[in-house]
C-alpha atoms as a PDB file:
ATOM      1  CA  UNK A   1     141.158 133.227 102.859  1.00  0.00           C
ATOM      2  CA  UNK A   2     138.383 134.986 102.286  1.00  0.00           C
ATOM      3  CA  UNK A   3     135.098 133.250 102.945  1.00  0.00           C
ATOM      4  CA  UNK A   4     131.989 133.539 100.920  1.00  0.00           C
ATOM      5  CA  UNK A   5     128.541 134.286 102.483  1.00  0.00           C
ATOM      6  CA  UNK A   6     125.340 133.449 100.117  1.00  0.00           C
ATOM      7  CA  UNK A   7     121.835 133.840 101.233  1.00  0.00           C
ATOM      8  CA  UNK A   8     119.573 131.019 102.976  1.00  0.00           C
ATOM      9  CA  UNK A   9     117.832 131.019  99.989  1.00  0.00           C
ATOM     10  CA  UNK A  10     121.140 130.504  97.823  1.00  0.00           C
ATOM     11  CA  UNK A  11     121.935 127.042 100.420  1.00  0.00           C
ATOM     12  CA  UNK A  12     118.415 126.185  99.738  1.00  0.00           C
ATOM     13  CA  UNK A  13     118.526 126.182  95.827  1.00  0.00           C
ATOM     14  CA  UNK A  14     121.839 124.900  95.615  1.00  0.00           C
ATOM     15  CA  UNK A  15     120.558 121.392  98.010  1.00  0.00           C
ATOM     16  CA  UNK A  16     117.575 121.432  96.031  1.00  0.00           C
ATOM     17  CA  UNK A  17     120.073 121.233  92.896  1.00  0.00           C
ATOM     18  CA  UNK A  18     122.230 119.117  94.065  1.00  0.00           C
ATOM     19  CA  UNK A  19     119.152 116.281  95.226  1.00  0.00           C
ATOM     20  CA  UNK A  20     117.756 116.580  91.654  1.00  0.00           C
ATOM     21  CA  UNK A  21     121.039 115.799  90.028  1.00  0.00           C
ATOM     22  CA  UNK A  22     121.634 113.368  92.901  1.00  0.00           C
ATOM     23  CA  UNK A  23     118.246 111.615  92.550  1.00  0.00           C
ATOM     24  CA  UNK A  24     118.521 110.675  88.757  1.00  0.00           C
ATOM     25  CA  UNK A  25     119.090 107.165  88.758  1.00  0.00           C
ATOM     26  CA  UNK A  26     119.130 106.575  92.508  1.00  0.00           C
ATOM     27  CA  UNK A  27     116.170 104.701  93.997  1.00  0.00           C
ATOM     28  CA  UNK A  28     115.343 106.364  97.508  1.00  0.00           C
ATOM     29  CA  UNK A  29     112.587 104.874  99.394  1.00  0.00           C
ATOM     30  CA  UNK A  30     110.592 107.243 102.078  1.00  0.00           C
ATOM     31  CA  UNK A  31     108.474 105.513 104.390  1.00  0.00           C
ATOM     32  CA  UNK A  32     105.865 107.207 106.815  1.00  0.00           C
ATOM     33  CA  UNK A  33     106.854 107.161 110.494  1.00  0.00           C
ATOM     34  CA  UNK A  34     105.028 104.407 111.470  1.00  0.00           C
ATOM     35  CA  UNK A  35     106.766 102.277 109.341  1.00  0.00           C
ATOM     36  CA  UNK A  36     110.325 103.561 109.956  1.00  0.00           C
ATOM     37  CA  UNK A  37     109.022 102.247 113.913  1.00  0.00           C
ATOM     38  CA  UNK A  38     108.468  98.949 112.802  1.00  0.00           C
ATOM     39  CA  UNK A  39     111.843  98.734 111.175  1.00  0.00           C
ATOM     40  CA  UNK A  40     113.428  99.986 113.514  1.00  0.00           C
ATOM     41  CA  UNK A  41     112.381  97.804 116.234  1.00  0.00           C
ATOM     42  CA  UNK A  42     112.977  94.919 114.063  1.00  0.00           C
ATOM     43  CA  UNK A  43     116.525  95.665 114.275  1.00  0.00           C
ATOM     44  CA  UNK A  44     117.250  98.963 111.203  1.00  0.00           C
ATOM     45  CA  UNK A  45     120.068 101.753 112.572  1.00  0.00           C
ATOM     46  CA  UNK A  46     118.258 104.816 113.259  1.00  0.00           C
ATOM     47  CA  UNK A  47     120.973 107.192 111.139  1.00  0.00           C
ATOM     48  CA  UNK A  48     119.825 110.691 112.889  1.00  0.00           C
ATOM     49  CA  UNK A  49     121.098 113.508 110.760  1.00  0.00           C
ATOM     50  CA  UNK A  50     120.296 116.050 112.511  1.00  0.00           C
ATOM     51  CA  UNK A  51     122.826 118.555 113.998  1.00  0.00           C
ATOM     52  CA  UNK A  52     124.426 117.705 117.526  1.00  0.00           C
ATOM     53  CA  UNK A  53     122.116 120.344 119.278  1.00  0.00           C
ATOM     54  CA  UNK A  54     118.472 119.119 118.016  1.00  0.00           C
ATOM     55  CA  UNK A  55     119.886 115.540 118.774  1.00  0.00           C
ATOM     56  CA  UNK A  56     120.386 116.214 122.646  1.00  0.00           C
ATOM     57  CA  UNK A  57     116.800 118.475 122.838  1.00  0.00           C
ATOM     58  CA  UNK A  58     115.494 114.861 121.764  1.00  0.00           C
ATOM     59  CA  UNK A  59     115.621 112.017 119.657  1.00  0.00           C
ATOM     60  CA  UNK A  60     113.652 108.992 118.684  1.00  0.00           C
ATOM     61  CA  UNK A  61     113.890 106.540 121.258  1.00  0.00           C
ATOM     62  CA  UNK A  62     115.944 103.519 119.300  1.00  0.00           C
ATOM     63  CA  UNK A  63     118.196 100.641 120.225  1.00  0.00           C
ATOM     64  CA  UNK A  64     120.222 101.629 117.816  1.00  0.00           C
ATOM     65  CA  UNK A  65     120.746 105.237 117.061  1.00  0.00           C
ATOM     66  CA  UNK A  66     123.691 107.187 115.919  1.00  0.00           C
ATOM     67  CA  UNK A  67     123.690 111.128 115.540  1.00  0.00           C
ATOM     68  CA  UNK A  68     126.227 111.963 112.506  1.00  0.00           C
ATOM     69  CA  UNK A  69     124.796 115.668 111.026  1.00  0.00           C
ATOM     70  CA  UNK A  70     124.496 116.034 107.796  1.00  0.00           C
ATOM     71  CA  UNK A  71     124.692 119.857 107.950  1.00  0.00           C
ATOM     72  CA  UNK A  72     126.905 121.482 110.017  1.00  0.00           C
ATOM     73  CA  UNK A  73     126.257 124.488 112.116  1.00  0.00           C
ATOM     74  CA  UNK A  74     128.580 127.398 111.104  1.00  0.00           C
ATOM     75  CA  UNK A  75     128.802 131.678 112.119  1.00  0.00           C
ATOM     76  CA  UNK A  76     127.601 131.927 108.682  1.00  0.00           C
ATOM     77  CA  UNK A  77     124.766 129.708 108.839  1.00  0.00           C
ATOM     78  CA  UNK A  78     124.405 125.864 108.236  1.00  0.00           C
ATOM     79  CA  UNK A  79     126.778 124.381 105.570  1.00  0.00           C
ATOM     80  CA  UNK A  80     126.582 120.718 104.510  1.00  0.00           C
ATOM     81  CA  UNK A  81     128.842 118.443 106.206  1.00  0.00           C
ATOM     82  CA  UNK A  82     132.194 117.603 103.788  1.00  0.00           C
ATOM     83  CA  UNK A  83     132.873 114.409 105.914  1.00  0.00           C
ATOM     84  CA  UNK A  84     128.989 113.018 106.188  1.00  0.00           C
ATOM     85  CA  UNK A  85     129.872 109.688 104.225  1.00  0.00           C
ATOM     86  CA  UNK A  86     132.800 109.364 105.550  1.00  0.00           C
ATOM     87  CA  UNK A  87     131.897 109.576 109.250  1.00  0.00           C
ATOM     88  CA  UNK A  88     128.884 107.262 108.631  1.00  0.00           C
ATOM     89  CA  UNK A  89     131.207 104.374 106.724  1.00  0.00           C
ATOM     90  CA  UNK A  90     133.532 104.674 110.100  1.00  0.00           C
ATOM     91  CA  UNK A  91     130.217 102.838 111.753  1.00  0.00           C
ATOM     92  CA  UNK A  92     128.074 101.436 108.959  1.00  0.00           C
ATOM     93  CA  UNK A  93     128.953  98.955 106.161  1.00  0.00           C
ATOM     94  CA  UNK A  94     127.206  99.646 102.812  1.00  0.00           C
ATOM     95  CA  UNK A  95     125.117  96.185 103.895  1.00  0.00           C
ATOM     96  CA  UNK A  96     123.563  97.184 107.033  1.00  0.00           C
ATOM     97  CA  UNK A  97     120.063  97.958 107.131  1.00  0.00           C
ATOM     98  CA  UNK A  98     119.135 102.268 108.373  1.00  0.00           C
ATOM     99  CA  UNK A  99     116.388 104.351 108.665  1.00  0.00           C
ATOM    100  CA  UNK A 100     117.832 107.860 107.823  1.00  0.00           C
ATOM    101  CA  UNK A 101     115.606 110.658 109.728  1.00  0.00           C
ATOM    102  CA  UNK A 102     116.359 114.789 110.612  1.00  0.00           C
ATOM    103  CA  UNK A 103     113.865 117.326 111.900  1.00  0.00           C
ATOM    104  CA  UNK A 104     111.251 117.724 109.155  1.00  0.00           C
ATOM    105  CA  UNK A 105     112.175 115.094 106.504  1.00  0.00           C
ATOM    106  CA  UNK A 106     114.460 117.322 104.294  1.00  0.00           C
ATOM    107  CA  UNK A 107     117.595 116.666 105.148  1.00  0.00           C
ATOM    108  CA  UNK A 108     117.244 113.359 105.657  1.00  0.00           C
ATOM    109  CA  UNK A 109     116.370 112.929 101.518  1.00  0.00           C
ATOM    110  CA  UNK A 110     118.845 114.866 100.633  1.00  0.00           C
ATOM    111  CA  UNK A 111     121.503 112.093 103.276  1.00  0.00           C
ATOM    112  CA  UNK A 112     119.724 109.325 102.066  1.00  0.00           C
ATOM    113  CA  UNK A 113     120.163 110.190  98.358  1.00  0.00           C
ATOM    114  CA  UNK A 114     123.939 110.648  98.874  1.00  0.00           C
ATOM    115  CA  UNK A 115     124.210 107.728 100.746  1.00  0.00           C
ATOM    116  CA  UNK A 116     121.904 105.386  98.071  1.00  0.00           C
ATOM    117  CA  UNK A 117     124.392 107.100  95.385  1.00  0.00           C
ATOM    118  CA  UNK A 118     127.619 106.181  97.027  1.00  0.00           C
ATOM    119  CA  UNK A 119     126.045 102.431  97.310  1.00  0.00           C
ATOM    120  CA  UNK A 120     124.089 101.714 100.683  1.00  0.00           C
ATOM    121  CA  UNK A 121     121.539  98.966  99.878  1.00  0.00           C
ATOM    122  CA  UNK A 122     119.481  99.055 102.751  1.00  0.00           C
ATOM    123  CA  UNK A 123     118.601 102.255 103.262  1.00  0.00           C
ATOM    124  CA  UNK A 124     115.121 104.245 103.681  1.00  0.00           C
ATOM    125  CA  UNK A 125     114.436 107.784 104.088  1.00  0.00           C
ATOM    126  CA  UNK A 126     111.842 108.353 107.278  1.00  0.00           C
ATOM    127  CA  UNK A 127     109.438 111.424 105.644  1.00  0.00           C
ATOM    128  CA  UNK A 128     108.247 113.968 108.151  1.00  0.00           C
ATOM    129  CA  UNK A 129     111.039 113.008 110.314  1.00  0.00           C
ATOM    130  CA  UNK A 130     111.273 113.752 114.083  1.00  0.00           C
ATOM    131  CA  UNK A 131     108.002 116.585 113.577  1.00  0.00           C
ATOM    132  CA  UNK A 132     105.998 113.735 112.424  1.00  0.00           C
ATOM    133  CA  UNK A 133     107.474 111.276 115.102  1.00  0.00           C
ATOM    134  CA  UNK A 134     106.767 113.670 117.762  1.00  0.00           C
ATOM    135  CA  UNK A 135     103.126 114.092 116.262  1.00  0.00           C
ATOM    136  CA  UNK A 136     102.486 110.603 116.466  1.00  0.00           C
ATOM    137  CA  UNK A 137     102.814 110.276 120.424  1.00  0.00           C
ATOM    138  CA  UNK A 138     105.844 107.928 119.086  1.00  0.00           C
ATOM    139  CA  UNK A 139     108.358 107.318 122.271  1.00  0.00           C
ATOM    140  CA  UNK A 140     111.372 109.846 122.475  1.00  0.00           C
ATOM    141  CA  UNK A 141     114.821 110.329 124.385  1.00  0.00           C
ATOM    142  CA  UNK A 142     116.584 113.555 125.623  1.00  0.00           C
ATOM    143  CA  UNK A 143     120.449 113.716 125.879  1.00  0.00           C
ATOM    144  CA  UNK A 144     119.601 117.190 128.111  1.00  0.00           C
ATOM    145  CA  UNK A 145     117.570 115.316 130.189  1.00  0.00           C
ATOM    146  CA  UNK A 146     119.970 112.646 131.274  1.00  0.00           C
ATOM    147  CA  UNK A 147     122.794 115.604 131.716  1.00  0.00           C
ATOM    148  CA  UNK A 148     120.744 117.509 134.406  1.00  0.00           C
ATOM    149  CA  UNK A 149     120.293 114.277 136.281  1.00  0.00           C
ATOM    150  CA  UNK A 150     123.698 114.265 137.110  1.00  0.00           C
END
């Protein structure tokens, strides 16, 4: 099976396609860091969708805080994860209440818009994401960290 490799800007174009499509109809709500803080400490899921690697160099620091990537590190580059909605129904009902955040606030639309289409109810997009977190002096974890303690 031969596997096809497009351009960066190709994977860009086709996400940005696919959130336009995605967003008609669907009501996704961004809110600025500061407010995705005072969610989350009064009780949201912190729904990190960044890949496994950024998650361990560190993460917001949140009671409760899964890591499911929406886009999947490959040889050929990043590719979006087929199995994103399915791996975050395994732990999440379509009730609970998340704040969905990545790296830069990109990714994190484009999850929250799939997951707002498939019918979450509760769910807001953090803009600026883990950048903006970090910018804000907001408190942060390391998964690296706690490995070369052992």
């Amino acid at each position: 099976m031969a596997l096809l490799l497009a351009p960066r800007w190709f994977l860009s174009l086709v996400l940005l396609l696919h959130f336009l499509f995605s967003c008609s109809g669907s009501n996704v709500v961004t809110v600025n860091v500061a407010a995705a803080k005072g969610l989350i400490h009064t009780g949201y899921l912190y729904l990190d969708v960044r890949t496994v690697q950024e998650f361990r160099k560190g993460h917001v620091d949140a009671a409760n805080i899964i890591n499911i990537p929406y886009m999947l590190d490959t040889p050929n580059g990043r590719v979006k994860n087929p199995d994103f909605l399915k791996e975050v129904s395994s732990v999440c009902n379509k009730q609970d209440h998340l704040i969905v955040g990545c790296q830069s606030g990109v990714r994190s639309l484009y999850a929250t818009t799939d997951l707002v289409a498939d019918g979450y109810k509760n769910v807001k997009d953090m803009g600026g994401g883990y950048m903006e977190w970090l910018k804000s002096k907001f408190p942060v974890k390391s998964s690296l960290q706690k490995e070369e303690e052992l």
